[in-house]
C-alpha atoms as a PDB file:
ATOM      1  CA  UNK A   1     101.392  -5.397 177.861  1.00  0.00           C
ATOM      2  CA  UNK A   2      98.740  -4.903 175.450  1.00  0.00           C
ATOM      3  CA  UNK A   3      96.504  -2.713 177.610  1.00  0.00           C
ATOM      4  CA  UNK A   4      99.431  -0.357 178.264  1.00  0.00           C
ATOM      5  CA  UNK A   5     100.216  -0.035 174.386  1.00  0.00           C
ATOM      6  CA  UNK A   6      96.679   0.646 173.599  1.00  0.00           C
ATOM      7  CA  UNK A   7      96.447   3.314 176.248  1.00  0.00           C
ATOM      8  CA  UNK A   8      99.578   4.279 174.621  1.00  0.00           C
ATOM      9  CA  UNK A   9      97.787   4.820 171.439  1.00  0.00           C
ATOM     10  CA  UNK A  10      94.605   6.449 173.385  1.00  0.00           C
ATOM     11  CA  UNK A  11      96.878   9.010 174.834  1.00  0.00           C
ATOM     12  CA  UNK A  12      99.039   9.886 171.588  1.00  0.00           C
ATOM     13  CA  UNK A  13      95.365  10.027 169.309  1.00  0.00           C
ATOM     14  CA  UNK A  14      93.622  12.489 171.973  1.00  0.00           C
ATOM     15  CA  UNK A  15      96.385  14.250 172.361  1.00  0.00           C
ATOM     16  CA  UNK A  16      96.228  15.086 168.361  1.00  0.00           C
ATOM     17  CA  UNK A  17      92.953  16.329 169.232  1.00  0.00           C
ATOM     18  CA  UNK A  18      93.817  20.084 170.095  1.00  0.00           C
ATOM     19  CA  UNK A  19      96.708  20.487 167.231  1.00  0.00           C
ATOM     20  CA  UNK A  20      94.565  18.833 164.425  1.00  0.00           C
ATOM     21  CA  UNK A  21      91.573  21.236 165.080  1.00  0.00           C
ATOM     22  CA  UNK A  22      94.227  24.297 165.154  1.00  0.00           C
ATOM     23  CA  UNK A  23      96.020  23.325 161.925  1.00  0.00           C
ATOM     24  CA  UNK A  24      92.093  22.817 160.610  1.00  0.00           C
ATOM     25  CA  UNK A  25      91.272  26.528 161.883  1.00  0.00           C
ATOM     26  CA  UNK A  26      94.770  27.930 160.058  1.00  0.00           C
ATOM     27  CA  UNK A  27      93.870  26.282 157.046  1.00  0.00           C
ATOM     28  CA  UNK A  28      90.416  27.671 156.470  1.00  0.00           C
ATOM     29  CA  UNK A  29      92.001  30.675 157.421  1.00  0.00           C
ATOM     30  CA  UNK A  30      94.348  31.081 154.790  1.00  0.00           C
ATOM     31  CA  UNK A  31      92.203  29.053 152.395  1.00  0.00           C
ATOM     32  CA  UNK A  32      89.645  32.553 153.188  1.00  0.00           C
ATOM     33  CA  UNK A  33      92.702  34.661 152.472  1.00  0.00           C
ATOM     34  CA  UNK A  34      93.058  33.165 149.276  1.00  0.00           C
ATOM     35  CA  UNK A  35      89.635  33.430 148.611  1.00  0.00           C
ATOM     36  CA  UNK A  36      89.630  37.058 148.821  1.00  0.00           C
ATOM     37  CA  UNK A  37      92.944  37.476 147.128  1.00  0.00           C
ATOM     38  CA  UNK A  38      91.734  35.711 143.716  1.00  0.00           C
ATOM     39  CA  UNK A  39      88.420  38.384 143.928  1.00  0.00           C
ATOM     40  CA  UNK A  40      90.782  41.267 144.726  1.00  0.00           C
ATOM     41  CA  UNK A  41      93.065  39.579 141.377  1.00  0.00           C
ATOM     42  CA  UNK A  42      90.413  39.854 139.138  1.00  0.00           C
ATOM     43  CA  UNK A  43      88.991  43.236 139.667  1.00  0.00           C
ATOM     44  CA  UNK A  44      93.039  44.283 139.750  1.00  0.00           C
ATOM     45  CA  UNK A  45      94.285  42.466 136.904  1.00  0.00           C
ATOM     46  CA  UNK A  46      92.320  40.107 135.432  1.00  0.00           C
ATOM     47  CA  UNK A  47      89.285  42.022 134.099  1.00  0.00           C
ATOM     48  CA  UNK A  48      91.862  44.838 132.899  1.00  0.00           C
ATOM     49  CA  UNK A  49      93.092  42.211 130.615  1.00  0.00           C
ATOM     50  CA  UNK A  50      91.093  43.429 127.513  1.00  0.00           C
ATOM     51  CA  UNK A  51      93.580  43.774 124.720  1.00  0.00           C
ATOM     52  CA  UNK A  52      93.339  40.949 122.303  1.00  0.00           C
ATOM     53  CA  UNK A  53      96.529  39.375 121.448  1.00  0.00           C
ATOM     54  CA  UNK A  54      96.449  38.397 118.330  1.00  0.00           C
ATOM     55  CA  UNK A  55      94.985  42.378 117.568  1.00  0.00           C
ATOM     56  CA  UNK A  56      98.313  43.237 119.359  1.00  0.00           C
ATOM     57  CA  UNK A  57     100.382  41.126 117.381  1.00  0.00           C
ATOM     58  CA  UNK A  58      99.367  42.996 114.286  1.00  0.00           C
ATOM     59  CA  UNK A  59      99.948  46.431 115.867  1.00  0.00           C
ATOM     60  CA  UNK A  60     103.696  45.322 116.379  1.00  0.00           C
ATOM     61  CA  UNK A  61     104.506  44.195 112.512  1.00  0.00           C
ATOM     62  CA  UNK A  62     107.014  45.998 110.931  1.00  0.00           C
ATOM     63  CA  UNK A  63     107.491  48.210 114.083  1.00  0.00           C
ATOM     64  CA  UNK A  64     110.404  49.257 115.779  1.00  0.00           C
ATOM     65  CA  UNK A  65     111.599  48.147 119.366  1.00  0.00           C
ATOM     66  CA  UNK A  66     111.076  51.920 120.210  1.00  0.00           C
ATOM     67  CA  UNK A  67     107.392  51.598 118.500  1.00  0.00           C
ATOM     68  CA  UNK A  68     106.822  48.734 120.133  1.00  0.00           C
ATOM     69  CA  UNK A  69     107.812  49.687 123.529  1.00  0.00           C
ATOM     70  CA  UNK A  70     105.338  52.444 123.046  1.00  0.00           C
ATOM     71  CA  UNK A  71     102.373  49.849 122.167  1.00  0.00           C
ATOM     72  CA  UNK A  72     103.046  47.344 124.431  1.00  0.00           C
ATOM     73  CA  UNK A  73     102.723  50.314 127.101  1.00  0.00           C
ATOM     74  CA  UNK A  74      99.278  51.453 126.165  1.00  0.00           C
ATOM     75  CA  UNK A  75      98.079  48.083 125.472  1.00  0.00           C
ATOM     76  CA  UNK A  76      95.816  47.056 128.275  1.00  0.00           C
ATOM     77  CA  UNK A  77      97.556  43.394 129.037  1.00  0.00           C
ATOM     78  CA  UNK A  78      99.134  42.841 132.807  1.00  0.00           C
ATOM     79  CA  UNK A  79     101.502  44.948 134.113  1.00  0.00           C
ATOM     80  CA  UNK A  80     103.943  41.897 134.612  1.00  0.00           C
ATOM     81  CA  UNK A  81     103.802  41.178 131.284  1.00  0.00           C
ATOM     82  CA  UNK A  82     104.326  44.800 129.969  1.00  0.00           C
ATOM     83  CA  UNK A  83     107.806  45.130 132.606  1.00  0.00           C
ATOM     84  CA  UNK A  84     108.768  41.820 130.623  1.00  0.00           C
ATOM     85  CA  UNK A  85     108.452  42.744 127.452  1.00  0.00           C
ATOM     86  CA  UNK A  86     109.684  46.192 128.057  1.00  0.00           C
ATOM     87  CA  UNK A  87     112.564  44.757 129.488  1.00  0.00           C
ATOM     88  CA  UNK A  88     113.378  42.626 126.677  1.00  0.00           C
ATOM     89  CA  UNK A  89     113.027  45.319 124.247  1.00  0.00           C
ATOM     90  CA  UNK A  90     115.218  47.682 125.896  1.00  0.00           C
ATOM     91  CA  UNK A  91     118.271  44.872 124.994  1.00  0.00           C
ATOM     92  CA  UNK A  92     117.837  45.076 121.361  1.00  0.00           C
ATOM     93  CA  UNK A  93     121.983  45.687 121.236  1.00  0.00           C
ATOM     94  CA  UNK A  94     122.242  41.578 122.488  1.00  0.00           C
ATOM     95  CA  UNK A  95     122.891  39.185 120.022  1.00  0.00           C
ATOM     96  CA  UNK A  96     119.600  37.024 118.907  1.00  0.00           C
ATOM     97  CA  UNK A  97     121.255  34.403 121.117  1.00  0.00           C
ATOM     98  CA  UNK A  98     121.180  36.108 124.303  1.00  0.00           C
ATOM     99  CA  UNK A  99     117.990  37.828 123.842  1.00  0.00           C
ATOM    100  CA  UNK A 100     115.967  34.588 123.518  1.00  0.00           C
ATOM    101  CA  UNK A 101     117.856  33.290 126.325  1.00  0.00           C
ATOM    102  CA  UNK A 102     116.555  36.500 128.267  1.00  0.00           C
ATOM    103  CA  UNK A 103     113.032  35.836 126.791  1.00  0.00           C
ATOM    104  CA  UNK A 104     113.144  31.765 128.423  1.00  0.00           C
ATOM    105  CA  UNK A 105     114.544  33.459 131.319  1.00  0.00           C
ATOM    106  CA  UNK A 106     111.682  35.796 131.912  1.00  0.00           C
ATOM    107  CA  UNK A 107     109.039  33.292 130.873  1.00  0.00           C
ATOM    108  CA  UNK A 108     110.582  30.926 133.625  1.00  0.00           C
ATOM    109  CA  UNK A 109     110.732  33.364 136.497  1.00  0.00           C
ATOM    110  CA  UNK A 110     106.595  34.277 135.902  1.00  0.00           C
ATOM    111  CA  UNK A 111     106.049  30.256 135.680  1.00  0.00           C
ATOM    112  CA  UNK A 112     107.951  29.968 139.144  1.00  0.00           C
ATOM    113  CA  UNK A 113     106.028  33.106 140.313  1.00  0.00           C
ATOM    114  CA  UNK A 114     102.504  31.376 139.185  1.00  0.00           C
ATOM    115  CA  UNK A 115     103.310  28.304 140.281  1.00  0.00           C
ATOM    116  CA  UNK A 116     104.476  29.263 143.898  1.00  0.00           C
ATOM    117  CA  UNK A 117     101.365  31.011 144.206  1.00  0.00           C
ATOM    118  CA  UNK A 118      98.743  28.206 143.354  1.00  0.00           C
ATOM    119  CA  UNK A 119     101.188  25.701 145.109  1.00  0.00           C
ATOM    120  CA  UNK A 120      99.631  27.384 148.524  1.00  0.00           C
ATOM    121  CA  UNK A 121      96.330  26.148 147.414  1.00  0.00           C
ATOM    122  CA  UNK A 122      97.035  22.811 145.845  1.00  0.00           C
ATOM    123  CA  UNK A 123      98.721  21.923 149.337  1.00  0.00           C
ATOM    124  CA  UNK A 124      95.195  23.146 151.282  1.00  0.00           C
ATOM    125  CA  UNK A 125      93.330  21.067 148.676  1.00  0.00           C
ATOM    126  CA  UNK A 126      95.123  18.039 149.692  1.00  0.00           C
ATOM    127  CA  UNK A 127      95.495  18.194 153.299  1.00  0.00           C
ATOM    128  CA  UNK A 128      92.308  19.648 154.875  1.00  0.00           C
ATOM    129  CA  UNK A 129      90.457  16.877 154.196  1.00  0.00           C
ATOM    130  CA  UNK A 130      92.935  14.761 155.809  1.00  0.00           C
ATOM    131  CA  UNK A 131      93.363  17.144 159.063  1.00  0.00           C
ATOM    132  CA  UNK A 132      89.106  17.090 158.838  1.00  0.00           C
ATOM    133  CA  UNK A 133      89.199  13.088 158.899  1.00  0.00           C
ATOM    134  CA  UNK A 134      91.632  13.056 161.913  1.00  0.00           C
ATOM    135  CA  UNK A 135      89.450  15.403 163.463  1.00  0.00           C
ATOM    136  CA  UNK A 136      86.606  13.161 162.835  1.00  0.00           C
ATOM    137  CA  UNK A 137      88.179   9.924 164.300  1.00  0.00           C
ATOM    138  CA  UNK A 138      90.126  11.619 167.351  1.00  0.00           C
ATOM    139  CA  UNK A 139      87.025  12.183 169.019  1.00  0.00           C
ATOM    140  CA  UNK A 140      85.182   9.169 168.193  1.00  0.00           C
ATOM    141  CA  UNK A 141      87.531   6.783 170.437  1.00  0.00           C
ATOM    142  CA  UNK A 142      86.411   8.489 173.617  1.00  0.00           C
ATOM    143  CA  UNK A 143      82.353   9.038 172.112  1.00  0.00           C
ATOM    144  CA  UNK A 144      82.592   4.978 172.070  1.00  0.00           C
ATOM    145  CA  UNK A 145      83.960   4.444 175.834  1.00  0.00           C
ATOM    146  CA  UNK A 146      81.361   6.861 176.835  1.00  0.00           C
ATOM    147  CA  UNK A 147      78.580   5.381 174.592  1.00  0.00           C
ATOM    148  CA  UNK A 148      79.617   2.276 176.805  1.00  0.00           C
ATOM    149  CA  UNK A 149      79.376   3.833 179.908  1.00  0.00           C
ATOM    150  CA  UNK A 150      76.182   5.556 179.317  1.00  0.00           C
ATOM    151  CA  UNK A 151      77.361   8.955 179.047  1.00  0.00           C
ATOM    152  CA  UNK A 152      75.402  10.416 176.364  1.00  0.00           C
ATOM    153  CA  UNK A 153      76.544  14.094 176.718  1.00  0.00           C
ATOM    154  CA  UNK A 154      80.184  13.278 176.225  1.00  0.00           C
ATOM    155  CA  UNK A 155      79.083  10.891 173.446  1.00  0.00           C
ATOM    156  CA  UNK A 156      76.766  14.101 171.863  1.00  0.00           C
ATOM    157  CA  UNK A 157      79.934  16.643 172.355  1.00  0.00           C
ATOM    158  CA  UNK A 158      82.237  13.591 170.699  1.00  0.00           C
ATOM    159  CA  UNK A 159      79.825  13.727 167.498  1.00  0.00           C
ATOM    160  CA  UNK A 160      79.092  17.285 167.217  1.00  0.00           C
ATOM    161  CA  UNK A 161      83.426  17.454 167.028  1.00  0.00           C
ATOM    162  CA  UNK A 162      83.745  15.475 164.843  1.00  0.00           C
ATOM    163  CA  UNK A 163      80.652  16.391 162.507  1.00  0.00           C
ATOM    164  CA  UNK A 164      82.174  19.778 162.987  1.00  0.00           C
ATOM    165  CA  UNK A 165      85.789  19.331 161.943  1.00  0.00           C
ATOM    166  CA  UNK A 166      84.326  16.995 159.022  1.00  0.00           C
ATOM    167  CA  UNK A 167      82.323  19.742 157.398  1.00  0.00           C
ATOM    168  CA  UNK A 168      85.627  21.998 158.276  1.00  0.00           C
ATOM    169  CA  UNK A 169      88.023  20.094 156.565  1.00  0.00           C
ATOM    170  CA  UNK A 170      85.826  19.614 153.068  1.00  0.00           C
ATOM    171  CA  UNK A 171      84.889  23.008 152.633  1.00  0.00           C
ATOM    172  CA  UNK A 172      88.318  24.101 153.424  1.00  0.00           C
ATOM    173  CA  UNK A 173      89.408  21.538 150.633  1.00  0.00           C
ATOM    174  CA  UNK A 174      86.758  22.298 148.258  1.00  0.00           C
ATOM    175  CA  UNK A 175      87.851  26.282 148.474  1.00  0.00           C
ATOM    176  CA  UNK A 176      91.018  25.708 148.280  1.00  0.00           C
ATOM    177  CA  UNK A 177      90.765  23.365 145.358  1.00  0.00           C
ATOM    178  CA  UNK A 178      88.453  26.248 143.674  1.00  0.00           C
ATOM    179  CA  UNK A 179      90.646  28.838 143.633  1.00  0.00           C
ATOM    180  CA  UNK A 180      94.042  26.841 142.677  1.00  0.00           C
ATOM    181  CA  UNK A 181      91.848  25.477 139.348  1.00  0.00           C
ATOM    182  CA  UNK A 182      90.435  29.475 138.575  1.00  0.00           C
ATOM    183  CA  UNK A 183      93.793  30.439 139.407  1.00  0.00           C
ATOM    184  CA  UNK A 184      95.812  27.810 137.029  1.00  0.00           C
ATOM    185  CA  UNK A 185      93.734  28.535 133.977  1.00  0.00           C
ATOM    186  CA  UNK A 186      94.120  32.141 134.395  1.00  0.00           C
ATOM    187  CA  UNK A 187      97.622  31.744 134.584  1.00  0.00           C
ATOM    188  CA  UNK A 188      98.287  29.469 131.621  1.00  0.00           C
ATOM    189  CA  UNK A 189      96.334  32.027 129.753  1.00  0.00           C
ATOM    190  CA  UNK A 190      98.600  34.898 131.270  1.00  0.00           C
ATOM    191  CA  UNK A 191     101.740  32.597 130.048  1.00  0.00           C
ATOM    192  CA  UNK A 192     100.674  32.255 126.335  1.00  0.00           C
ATOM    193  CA  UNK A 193      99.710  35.357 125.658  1.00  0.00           C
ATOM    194  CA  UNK A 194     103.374  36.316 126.933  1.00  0.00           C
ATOM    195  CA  UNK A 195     105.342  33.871 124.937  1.00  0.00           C
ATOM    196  CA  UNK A 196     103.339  34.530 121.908  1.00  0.00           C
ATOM    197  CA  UNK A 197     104.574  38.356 122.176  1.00  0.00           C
ATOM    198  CA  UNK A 198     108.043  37.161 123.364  1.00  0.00           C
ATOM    199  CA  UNK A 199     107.732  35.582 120.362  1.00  0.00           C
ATOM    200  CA  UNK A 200     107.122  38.180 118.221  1.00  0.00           C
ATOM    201  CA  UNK A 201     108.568  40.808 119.688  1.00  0.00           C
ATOM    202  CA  UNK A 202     112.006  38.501 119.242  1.00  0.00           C
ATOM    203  CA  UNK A 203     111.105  38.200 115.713  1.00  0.00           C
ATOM    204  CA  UNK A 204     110.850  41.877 114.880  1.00  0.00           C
ATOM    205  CA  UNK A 205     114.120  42.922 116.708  1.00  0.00           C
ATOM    206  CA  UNK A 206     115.562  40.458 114.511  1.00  0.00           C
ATOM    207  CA  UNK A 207     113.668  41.822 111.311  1.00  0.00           C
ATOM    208  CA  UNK A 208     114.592  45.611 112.704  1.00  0.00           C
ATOM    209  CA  UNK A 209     118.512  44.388 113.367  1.00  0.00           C
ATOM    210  CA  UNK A 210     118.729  43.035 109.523  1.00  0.00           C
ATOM    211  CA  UNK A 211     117.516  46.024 108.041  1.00  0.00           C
ATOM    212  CA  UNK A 212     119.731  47.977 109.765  1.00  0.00           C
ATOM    213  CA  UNK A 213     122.152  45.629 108.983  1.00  0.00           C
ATOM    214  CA  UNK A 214     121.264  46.213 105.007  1.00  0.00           C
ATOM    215  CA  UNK A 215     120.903  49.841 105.178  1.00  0.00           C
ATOM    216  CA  UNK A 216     124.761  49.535 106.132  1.00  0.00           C
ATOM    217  CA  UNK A 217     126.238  47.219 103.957  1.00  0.00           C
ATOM    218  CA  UNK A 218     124.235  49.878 101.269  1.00  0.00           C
ATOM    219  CA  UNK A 219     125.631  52.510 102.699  1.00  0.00           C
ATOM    220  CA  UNK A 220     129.197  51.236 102.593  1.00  0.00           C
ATOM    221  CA  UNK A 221     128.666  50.164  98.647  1.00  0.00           C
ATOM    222  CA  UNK A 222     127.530  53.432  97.784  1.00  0.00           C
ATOM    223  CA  UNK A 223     130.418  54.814  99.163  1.00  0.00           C
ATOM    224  CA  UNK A 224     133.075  53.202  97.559  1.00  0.00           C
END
């Protein structure tokens, strides 16, 4: 009985073998992908991102959302974050209320956006080691047998697989792991530079709405 569940075992572990070293391949794959993505990001976006915020944040005092929009348009910040703030702009006629609803609204749909991205990579980070590990054990239970019987080239083709899928699975990992940490602190810089000029941008539509409010309620005065 116990002879048939370890051959059980045998059978389920090398049959791993094949699927473990396939999943391995995918991973390194896409964790190459997102290698070259995050190089392709930075000469895209990321090194156009010159405009200093808090320089930008004085260009938009006492401006109008019209002014603004015009700013914001030839500042040199992400396009993402220009089709945000253009977008909240353009609904000036909302109440303050709904606007900085909007404004948590759009701030929340880049967070999902940033986080679904780096997500990819903190799940490659994790698991190709693991996948590397199985793929250094699988092999090792039939390396010992032949070890036993004497057969030194299965033994030799054992190790080099698992050597193999070892140094596979970490650099996989360590890539992966890489680009999900240059990634993350890109992003949270992306996310406060756009809530600081959700912020302000909020604050002057409010500003712009009161004096327009005031120029009214002069207006009506003088007429009476």
């Amino acid at each position: 009985m116990s002879e048939a569940v370890k051959d059980v075992l045998r059978v389920i572990s090398e049959s791993l073998q094949i699927p473990t070293i396939i999943i391995l391949i995918i991973l390194m794959a896409i964790a190459i992908v997102m290698l070259g993505g995050i190089i392709a990001e930075y000469f895209t976006d990321h090194r156009k991102l010159k405009t200093s915020i808090p320089d930008l944040i004085d260009i938009l005092q006492n401006k109008s959302s019209s002014e603004m929009m015009k700013s914001i348009e030839y500042a040199e910040i992400l396009k993402r974050q220009k089709a945000a703030l253009i977008h909240l702009l353009r609904r000036i006629s909302y109440s303050d209320n709904t606007r900085e609803a909007l404004a948590r609204q759009l701030i929340a749909d880049e967070e999902a956006r940033y986080r679904k991205i780096t997500k990819i990579t903190d799940i490659i980070a994790r698991v190709a080691p693991m996948f590397g590990l199985m793929g250094t054990l699988i092999p090792l239970g039939p390396g010992l047998i032949a070890l036993g019987q004497g057969d030194t080239k299965t033994l030799s083709d054992s190790l080099l697989i698992a050597f193999d899928t070892t140094v596979a699975g970490l650099i996989t990992g360590a890539v992966a792991y890489v680009v999900s940490g240059i990634r993350k602190s890109w992003y949270e810089q992306y996310m406060v530079a756009l809530e600081t000029l959700m912020e302000t941008v909020l604050e002057e539509q409010a500003n712009e709405r009161m004096k327009a409010y005031m120029r009214l309620k002069e207006k009506e005065e003088s007429g009476r």
